[in-house]
N, C-alpha and C. Protein backbone atom coordinates (compact mmCIF):
# COMPACT_ATOMS: atom_id res chain seq x y z
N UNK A 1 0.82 -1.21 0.00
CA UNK A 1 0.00 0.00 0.00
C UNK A 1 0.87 1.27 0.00
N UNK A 2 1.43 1.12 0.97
CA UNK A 2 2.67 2.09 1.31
C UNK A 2 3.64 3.22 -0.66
N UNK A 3 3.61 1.61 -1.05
CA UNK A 3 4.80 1.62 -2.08
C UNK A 3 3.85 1.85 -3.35
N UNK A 4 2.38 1.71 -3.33
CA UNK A 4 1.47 2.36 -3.88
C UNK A 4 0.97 3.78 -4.01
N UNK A 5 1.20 4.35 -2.89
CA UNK A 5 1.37 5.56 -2.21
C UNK A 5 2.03 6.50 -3.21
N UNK A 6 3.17 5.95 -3.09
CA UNK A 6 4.60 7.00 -3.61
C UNK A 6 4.46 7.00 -5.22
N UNK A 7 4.13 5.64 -5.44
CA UNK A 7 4.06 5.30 -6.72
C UNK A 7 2.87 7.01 -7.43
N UNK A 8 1.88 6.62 -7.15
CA UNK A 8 0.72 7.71 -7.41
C UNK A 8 1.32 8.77 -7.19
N UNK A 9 1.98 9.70 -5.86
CA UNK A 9 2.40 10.77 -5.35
C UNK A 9 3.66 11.23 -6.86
N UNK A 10 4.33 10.25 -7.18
CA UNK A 10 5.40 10.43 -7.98
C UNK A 10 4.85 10.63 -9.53
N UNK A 11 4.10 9.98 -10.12
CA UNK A 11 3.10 10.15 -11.27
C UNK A 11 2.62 11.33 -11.21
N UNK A 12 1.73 12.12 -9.91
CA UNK A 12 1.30 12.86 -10.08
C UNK A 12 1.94 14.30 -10.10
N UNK A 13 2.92 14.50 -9.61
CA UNK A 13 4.34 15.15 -9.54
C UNK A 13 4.58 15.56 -10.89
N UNK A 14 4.69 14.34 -11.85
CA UNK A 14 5.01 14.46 -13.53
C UNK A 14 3.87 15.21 -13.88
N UNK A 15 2.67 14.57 -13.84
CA UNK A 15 1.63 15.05 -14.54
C UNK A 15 1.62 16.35 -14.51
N UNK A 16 1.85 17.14 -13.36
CA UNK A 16 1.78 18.81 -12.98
C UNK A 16 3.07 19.18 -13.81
N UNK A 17 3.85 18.70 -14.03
CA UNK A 17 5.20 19.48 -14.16
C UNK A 17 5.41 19.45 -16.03
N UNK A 18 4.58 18.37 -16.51
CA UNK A 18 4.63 18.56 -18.11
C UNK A 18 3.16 19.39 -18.24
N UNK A 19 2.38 19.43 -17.27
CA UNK A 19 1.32 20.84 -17.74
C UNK A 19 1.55 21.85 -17.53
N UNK A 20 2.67 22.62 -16.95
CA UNK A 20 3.64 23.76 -16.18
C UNK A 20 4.33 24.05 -17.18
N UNK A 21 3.80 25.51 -17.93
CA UNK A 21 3.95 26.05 -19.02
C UNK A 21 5.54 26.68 -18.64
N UNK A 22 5.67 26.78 -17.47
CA UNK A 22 7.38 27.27 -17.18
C UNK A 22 8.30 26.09 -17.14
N UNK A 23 7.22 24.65 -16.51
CA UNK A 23 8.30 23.65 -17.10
C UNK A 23 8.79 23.36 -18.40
N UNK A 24 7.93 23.72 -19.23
CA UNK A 24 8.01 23.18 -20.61
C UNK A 24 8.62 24.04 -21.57
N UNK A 25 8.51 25.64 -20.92
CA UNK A 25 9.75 26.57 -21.48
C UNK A 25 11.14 26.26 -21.26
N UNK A 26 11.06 26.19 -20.16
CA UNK A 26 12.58 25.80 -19.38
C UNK A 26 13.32 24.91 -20.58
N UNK A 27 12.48 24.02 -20.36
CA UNK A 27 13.19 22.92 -21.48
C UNK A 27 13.60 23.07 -23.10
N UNK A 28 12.75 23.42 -23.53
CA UNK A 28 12.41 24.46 -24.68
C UNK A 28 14.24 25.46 -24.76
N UNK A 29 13.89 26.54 -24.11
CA UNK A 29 14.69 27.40 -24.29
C UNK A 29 16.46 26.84 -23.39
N UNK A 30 16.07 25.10 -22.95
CA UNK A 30 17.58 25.04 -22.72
C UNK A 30 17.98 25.50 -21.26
N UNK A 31 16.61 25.81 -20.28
CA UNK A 31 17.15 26.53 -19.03
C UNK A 31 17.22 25.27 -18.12
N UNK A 32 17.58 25.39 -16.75
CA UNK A 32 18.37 24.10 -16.45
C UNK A 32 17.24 23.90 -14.97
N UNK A 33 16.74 25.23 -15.03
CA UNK A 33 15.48 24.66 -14.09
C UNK A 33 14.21 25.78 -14.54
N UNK A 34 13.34 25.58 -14.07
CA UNK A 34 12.08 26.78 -14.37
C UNK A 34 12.39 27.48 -13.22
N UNK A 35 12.83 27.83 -12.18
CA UNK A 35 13.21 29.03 -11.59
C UNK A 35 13.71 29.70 -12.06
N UNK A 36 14.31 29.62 -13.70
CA UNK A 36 15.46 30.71 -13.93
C UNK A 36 13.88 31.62 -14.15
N UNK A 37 12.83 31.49 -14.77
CA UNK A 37 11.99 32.42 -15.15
C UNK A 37 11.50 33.20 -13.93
N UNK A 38 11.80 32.85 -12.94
CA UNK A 38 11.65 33.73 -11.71
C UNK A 38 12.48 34.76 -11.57
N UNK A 39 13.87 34.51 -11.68
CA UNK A 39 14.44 35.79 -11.55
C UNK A 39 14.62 36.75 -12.95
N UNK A 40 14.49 36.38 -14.12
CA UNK A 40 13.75 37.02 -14.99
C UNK A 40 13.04 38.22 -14.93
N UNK A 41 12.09 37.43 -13.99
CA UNK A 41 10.57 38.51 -14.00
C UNK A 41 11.28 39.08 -12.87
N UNK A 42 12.08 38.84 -11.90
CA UNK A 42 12.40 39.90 -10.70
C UNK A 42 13.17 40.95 -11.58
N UNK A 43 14.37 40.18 -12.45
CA UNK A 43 15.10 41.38 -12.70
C UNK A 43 14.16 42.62 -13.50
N UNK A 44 13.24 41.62 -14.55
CA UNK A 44 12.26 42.85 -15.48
C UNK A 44 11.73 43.67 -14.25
N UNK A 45 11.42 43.46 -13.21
CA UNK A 45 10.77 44.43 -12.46
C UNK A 45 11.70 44.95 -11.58
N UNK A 46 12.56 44.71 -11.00
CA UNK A 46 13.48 45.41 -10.76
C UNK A 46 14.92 46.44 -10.95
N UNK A 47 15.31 45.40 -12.70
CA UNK A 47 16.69 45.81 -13.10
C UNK A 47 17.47 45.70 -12.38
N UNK A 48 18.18 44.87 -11.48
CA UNK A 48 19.17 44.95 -11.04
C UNK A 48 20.58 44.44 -11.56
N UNK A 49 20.18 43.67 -12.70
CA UNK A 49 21.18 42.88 -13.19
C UNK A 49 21.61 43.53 -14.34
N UNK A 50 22.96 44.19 -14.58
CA UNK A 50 23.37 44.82 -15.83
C UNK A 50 24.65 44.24 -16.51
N UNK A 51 25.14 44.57 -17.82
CA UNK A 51 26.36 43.98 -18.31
C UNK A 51 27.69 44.00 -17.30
N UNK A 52 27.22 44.83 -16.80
CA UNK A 52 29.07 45.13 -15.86
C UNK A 52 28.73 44.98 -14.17
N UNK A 53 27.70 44.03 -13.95
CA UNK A 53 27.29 43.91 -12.32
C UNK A 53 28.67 42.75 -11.74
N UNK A 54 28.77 42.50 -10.77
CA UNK A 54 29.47 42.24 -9.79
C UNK A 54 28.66 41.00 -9.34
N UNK A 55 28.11 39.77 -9.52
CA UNK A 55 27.62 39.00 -8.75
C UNK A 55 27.43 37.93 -8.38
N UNK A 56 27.20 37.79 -7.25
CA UNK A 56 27.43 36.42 -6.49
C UNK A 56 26.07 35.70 -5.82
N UNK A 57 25.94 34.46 -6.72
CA UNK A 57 24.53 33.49 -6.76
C UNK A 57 24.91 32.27 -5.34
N UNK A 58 24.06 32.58 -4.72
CA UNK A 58 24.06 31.27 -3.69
C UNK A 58 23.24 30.45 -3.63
N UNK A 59 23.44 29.13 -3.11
CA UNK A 59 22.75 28.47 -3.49
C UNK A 59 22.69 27.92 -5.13
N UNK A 60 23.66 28.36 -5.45
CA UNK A 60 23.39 28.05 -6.83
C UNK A 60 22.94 27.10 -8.23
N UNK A 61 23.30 26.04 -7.60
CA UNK A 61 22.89 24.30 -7.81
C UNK A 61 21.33 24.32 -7.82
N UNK A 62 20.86 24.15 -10.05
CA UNK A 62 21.64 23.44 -10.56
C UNK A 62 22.32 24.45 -11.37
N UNK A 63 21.91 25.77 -11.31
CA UNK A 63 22.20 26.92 -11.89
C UNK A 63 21.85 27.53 -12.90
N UNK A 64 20.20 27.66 -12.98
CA UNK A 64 19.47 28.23 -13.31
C UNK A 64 19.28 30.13 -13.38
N UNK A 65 19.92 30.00 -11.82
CA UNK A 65 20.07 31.57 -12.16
C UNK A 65 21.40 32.36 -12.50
N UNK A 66 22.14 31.08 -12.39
CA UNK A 66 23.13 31.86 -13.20
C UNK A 66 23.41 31.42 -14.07
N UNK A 67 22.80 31.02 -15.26
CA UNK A 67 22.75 30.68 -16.10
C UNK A 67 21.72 31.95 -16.95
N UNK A 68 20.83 32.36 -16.35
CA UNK A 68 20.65 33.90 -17.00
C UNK A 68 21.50 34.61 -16.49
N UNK A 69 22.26 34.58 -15.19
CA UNK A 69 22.74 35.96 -14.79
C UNK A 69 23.79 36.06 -16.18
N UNK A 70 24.26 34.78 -16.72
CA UNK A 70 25.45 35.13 -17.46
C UNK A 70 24.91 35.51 -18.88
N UNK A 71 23.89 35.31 -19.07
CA UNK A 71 23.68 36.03 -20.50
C UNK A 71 23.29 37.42 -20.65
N UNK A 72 23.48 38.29 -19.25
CA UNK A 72 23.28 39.38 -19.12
C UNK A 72 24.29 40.49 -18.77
N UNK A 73 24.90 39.55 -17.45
CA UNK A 73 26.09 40.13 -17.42
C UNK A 73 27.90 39.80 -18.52
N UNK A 74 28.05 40.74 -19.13
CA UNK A 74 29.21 40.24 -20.00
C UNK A 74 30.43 40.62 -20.18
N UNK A 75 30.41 41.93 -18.95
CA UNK A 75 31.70 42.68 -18.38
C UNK A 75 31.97 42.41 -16.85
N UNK A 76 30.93 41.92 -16.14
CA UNK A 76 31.15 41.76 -15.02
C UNK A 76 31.18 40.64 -14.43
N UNK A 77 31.74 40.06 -13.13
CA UNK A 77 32.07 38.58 -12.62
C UNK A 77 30.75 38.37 -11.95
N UNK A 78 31.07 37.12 -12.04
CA UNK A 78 29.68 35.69 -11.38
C UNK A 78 30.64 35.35 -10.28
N UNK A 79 30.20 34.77 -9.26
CA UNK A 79 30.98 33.73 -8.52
C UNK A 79 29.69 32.56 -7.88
N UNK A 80 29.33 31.76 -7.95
CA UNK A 80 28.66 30.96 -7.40
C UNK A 80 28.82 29.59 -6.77
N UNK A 81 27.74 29.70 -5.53
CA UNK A 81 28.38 28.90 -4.55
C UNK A 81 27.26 28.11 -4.26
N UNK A 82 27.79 26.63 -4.15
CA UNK A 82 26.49 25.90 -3.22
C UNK A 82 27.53 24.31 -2.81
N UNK A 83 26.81 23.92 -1.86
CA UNK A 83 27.24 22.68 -1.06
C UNK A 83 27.13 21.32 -2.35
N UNK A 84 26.61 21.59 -2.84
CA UNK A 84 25.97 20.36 -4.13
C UNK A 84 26.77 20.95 -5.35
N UNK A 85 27.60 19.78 -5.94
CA UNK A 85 27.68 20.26 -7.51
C UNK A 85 27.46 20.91 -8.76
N UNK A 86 28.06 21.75 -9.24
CA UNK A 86 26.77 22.22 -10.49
C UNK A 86 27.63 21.94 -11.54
N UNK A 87 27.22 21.71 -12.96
CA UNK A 87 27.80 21.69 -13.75
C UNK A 87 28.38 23.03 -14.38
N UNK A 88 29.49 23.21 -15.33
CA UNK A 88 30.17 24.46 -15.50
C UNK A 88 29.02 24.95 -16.34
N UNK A 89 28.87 26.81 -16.27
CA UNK A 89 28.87 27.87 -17.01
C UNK A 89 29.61 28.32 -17.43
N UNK A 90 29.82 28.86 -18.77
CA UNK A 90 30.73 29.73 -19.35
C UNK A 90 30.70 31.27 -18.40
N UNK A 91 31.57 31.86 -18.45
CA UNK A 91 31.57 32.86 -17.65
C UNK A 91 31.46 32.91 -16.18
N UNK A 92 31.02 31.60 -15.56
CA UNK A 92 30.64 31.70 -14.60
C UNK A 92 31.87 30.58 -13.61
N UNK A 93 32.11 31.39 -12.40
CA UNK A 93 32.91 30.62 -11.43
C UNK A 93 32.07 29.97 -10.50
N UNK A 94 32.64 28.86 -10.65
CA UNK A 94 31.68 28.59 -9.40
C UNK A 94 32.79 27.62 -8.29
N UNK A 95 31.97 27.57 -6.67
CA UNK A 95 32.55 27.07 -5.82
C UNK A 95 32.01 26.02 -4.63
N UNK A 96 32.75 25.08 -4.86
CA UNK A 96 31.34 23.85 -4.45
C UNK A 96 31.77 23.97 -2.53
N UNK A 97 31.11 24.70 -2.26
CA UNK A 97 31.61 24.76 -0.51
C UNK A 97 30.60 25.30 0.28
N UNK A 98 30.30 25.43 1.75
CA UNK A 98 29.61 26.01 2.20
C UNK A 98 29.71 27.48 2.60
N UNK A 99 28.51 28.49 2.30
CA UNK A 99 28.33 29.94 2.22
C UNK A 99 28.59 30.18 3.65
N UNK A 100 28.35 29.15 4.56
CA UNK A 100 28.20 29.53 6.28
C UNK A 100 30.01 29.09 6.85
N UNK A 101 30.62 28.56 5.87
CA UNK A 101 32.12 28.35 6.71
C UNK A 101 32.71 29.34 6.23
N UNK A 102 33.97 29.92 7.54
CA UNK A 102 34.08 31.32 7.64
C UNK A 102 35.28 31.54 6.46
N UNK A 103 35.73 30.34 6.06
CA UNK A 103 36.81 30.08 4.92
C UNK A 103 36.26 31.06 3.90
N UNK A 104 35.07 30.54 3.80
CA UNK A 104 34.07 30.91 2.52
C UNK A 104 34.21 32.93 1.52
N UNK A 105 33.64 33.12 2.84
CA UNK A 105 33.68 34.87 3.09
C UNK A 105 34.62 35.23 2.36
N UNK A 106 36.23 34.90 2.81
CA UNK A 106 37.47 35.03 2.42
C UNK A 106 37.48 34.87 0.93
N UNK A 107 37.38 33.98 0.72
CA UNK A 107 37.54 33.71 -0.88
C UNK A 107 36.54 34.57 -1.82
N UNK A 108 35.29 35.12 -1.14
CA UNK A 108 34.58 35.48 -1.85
C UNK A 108 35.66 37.45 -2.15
N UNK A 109 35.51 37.59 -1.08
CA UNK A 109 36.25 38.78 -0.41
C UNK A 109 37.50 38.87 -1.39
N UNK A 110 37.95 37.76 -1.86
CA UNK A 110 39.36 38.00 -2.67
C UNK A 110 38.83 37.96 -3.97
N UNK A 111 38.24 37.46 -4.57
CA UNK A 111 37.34 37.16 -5.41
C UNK A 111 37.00 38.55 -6.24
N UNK A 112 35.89 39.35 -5.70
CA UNK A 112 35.47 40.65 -5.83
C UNK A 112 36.16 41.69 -5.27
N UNK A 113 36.70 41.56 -3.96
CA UNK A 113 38.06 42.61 -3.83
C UNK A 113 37.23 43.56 -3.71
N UNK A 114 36.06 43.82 -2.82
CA UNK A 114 34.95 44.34 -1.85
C UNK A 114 34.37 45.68 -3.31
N UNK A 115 34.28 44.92 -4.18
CA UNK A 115 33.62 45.15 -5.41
C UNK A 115 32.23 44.72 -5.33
N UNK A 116 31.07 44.03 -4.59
CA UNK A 116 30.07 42.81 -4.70
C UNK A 116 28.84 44.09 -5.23
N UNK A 117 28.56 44.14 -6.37
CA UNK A 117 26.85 44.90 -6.67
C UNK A 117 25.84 44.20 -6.23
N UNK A 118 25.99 42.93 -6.49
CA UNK A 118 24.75 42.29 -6.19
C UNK A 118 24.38 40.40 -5.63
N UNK A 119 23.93 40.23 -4.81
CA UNK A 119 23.18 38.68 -4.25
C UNK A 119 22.11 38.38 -4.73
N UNK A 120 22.21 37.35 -4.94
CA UNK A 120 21.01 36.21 -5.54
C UNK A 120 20.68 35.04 -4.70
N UNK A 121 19.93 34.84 -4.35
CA UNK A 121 19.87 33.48 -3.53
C UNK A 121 18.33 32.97 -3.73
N UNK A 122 18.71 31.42 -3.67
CA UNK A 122 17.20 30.92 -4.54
C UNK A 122 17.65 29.91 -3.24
N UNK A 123 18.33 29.48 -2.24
CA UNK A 123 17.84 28.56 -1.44
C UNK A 123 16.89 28.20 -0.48
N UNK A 124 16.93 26.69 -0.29
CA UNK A 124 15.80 26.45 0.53
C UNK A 124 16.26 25.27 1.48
N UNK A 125 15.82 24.97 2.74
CA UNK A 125 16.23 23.84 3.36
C UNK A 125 15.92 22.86 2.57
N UNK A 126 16.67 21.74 3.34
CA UNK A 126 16.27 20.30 2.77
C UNK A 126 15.02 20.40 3.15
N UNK A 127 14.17 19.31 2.56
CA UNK A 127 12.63 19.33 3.34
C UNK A 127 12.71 18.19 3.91
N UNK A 128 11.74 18.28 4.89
CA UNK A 128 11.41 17.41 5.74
C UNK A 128 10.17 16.28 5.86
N UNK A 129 8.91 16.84 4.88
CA UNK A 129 7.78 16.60 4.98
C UNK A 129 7.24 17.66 5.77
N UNK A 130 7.54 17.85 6.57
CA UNK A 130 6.46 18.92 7.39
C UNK A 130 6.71 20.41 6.93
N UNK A 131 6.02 21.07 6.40
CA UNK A 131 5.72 22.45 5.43
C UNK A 131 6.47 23.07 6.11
N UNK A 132 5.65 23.63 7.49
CA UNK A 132 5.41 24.66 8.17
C UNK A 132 7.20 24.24 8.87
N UNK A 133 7.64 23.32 9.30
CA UNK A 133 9.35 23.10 9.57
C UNK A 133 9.83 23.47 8.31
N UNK A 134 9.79 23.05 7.32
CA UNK A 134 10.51 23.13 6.10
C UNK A 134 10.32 25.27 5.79
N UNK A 135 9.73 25.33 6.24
CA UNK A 135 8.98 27.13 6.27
C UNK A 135 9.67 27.64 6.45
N UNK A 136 10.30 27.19 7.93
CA UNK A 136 11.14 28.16 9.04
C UNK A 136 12.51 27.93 9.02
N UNK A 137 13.10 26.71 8.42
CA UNK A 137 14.14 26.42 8.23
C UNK A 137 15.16 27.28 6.99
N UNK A 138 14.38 27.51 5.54
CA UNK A 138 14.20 28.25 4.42
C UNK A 138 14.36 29.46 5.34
N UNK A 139 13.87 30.03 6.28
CA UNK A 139 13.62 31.50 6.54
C UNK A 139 14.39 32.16 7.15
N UNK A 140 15.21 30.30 8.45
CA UNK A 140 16.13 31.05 8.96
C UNK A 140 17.99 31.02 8.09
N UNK A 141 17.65 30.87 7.24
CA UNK A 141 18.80 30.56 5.91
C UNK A 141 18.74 32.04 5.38
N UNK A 142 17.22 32.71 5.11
CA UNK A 142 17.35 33.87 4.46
C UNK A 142 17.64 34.51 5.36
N UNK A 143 17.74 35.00 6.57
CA UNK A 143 17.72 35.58 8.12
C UNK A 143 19.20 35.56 7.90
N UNK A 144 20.10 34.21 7.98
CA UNK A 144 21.64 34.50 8.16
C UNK A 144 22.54 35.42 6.43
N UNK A 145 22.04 34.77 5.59
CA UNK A 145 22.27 35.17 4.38
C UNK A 145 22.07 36.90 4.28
N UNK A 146 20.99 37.68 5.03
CA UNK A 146 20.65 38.71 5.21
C UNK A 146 21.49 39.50 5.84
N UNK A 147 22.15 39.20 6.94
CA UNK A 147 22.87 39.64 7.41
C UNK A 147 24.54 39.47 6.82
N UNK A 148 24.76 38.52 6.61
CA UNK A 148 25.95 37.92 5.58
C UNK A 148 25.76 39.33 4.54
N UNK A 149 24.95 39.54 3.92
CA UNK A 149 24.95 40.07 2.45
C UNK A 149 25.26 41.97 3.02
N UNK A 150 24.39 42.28 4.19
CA UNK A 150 24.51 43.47 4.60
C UNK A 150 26.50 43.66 4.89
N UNK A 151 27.13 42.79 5.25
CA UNK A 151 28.28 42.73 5.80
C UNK A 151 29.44 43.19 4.34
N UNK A 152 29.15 42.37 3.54
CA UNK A 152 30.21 42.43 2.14
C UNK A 152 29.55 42.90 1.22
N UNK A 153 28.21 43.57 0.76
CA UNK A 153 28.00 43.83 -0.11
C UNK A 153 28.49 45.50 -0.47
N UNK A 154 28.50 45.82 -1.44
CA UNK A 154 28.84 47.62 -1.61
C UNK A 154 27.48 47.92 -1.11
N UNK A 155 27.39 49.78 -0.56
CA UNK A 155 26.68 50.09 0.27
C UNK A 155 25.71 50.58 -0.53
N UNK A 156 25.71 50.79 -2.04
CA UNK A 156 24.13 50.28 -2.77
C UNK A 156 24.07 49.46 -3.35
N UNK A 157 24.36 48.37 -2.65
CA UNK A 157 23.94 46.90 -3.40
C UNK A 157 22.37 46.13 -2.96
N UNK A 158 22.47 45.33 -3.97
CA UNK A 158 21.08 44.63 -4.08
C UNK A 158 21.21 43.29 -3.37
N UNK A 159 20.19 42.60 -2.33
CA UNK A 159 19.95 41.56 -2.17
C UNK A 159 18.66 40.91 -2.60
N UNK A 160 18.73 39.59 -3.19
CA UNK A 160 17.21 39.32 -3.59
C UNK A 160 17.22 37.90 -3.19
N UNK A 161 16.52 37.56 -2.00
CA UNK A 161 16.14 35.77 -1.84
C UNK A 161 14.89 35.47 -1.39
N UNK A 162 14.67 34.18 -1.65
CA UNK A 162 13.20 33.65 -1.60
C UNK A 162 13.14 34.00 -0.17
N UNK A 163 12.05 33.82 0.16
CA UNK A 163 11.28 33.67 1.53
C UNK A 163 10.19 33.33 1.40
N UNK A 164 9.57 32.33 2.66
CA UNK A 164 8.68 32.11 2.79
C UNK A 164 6.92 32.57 3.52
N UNK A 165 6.05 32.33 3.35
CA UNK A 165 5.11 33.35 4.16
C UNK A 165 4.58 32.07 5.19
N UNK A 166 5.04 32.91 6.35
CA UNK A 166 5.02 31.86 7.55
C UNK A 166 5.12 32.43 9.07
N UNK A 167 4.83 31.64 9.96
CA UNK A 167 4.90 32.25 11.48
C UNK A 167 6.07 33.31 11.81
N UNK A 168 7.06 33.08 11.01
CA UNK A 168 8.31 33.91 10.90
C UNK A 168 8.64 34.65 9.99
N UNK A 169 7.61 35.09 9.30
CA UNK A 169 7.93 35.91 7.80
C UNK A 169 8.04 37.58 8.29
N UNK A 170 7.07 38.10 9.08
CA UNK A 170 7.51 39.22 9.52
C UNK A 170 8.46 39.44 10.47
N UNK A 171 9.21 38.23 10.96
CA UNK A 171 10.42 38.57 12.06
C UNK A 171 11.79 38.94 11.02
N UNK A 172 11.80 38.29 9.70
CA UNK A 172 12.68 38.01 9.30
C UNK A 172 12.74 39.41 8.23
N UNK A 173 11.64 39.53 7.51
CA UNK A 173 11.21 41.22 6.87
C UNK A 173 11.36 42.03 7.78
N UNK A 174 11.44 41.89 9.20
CA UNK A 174 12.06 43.05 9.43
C UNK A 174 13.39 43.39 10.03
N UNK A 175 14.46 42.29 10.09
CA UNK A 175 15.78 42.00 9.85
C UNK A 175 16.29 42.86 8.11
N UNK A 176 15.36 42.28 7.67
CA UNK A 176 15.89 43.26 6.06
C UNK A 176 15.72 44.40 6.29
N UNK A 177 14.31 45.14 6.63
CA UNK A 177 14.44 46.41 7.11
C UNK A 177 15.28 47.32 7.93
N UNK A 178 15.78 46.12 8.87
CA UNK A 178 16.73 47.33 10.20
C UNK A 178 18.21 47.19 9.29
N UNK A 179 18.18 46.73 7.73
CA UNK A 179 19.97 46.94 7.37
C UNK A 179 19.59 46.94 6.26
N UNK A 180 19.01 47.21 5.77
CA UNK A 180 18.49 47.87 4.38
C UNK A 180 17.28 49.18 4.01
N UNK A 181 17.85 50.23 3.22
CA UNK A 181 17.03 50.94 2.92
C UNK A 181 15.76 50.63 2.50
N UNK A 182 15.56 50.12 1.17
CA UNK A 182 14.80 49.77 0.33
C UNK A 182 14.43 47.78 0.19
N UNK A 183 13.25 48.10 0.57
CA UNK A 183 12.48 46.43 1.24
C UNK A 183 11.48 46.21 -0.07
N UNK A 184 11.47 45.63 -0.36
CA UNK A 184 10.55 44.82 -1.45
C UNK A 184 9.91 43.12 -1.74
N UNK A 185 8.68 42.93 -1.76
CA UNK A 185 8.07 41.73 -1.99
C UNK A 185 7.49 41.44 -2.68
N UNK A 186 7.79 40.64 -3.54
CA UNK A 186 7.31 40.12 -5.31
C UNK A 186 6.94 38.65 -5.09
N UNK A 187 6.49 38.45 -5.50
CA UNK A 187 5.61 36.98 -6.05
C UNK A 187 5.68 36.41 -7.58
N UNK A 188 6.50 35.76 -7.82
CA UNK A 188 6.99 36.19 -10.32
C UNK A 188 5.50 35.35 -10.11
N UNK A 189 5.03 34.91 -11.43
CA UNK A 189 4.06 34.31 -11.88
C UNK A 189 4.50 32.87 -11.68
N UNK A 190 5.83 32.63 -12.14
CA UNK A 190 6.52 31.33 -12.29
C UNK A 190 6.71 30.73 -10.90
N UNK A 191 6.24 31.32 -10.38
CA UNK A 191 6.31 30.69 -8.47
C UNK A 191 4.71 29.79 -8.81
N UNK A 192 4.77 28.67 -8.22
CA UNK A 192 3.78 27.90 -8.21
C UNK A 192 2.73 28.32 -7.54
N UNK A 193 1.30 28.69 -8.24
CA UNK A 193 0.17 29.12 -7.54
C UNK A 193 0.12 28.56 -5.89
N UNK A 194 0.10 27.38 -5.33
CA UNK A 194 0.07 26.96 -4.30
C UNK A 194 1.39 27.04 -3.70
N UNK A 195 2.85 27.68 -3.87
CA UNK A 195 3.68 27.89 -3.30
C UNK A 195 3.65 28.92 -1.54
N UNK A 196 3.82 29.13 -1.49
CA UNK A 196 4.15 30.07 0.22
C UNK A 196 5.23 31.35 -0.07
N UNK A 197 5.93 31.02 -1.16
CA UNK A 197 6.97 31.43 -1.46
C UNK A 197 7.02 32.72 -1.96
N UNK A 198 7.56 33.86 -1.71
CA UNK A 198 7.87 35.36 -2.03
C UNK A 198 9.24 35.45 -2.54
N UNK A 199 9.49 36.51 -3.01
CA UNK A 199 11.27 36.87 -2.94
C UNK A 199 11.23 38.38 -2.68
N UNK A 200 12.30 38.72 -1.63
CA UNK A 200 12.79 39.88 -1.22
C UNK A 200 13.93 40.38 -2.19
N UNK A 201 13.30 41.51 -2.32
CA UNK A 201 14.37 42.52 -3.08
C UNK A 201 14.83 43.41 -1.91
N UNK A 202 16.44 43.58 -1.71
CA UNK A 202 16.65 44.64 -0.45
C UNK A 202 17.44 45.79 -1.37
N UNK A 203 17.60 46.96 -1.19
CA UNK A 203 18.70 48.06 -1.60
C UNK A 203 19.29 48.99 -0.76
N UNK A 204 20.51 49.08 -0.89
CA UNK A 204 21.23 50.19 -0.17
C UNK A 204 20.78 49.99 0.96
N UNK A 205 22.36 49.50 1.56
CA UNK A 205 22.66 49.55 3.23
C UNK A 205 22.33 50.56 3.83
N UNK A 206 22.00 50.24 5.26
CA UNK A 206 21.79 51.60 6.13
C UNK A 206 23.35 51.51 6.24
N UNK A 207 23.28 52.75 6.95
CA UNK A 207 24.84 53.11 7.56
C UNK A 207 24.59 53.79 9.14
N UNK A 208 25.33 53.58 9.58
CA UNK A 208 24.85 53.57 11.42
C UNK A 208 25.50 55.33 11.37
């Protein structure tokens, strides 16, 4: 019964994902996940991403978003980082290590040479099965990353990562607020109607 279960759960998984007009672009146009059409629609509504930007994708695996970042940016460096493998981009560096070991910072720091315009981050915890854990876990990732990004980024730089809408969504929106000027919350289309999921746009550091 059990193994019946999964069986159905896994079928039905497919069925949604070949009627998912962003899955079927993705593929189509060669993108390596349908999230890249998410940051797409952030950058169309935001612009943050230009030929000569400075930026550094976390989370980056399988590299979807930098896989547009690089057809946009064509004077300026990528560096991307995630714990999981990605396969190479042209233009794009990438570094298979963790964003939270303090090694990390360093290299990024030598890297850009306290040059950074802009963060990207599309991560999410592992899941667990349970949503509302899997919620807060995602949130407290954007929470450290938030503060991480306020630390090395230039002082009008852009941060943009998912978040979730959850028991902790306004503790963590307003962590962006007390170190960022400019707070923003978008929803792309390409976010799954039944998702939870937002993305924060932050700009320009406060300065104490």
């Amino acid at each position: 019964m059990k193994k019946s279960k999964r069986v159905k759960k896994s079928n039905t998984w497919k069925i949604k994902q070949h009627r998912d007009q962003f899955f079927k672009k993705s593929k189509a146009l060669g993108y390596r996940s349908r999230a890249s059409f998410k940051l797409i629609e952030l950058n169309n509504k935001y612009k943050f991403l230009k030929k000569n930007t400075n930026l550094l994708d976390l989370g980056s695996s399988p590299g979807g978003w930098s896989q547009v970042a690089s057809k946009i940016i064509t004077s300026g460096k990528i560096l991307s980082i995630d714990i999981n493998n990605m396969k190479p981009i042209e233009n794009v560096k990438f570094l298979n290590c963790d964003i939270f070991d303090p090694v990390t910072k360093d290299r990024i720091d030598n890297y850009f040479n306290g040059n950074l315009d802009v963060i990207i981050s599309d991560m999410a915890a592992d899941t667990t099965g349970n949503k509302s854990l899997d919620s807060i876990r995602t949130n407290q990732l954007c929470a450290e990353v938030i503060n991480f990004s306020s630390k090395i980024l230039k002082n009008n730089g852009v941060f943009v990562s998912k978040l979730f809408m959850g028991e902790d969504f306004i503790e963590v929106s307003n962590l962006a607020k007390s170190l960022f000027k400019n707070v923003n919350f978008f929803k792309p289309e390409a976010s799954r109607s039944e998702s939870k999921e937002t993305y924060l746009h932050c700009k320009i550091i406060k300065t104490l």
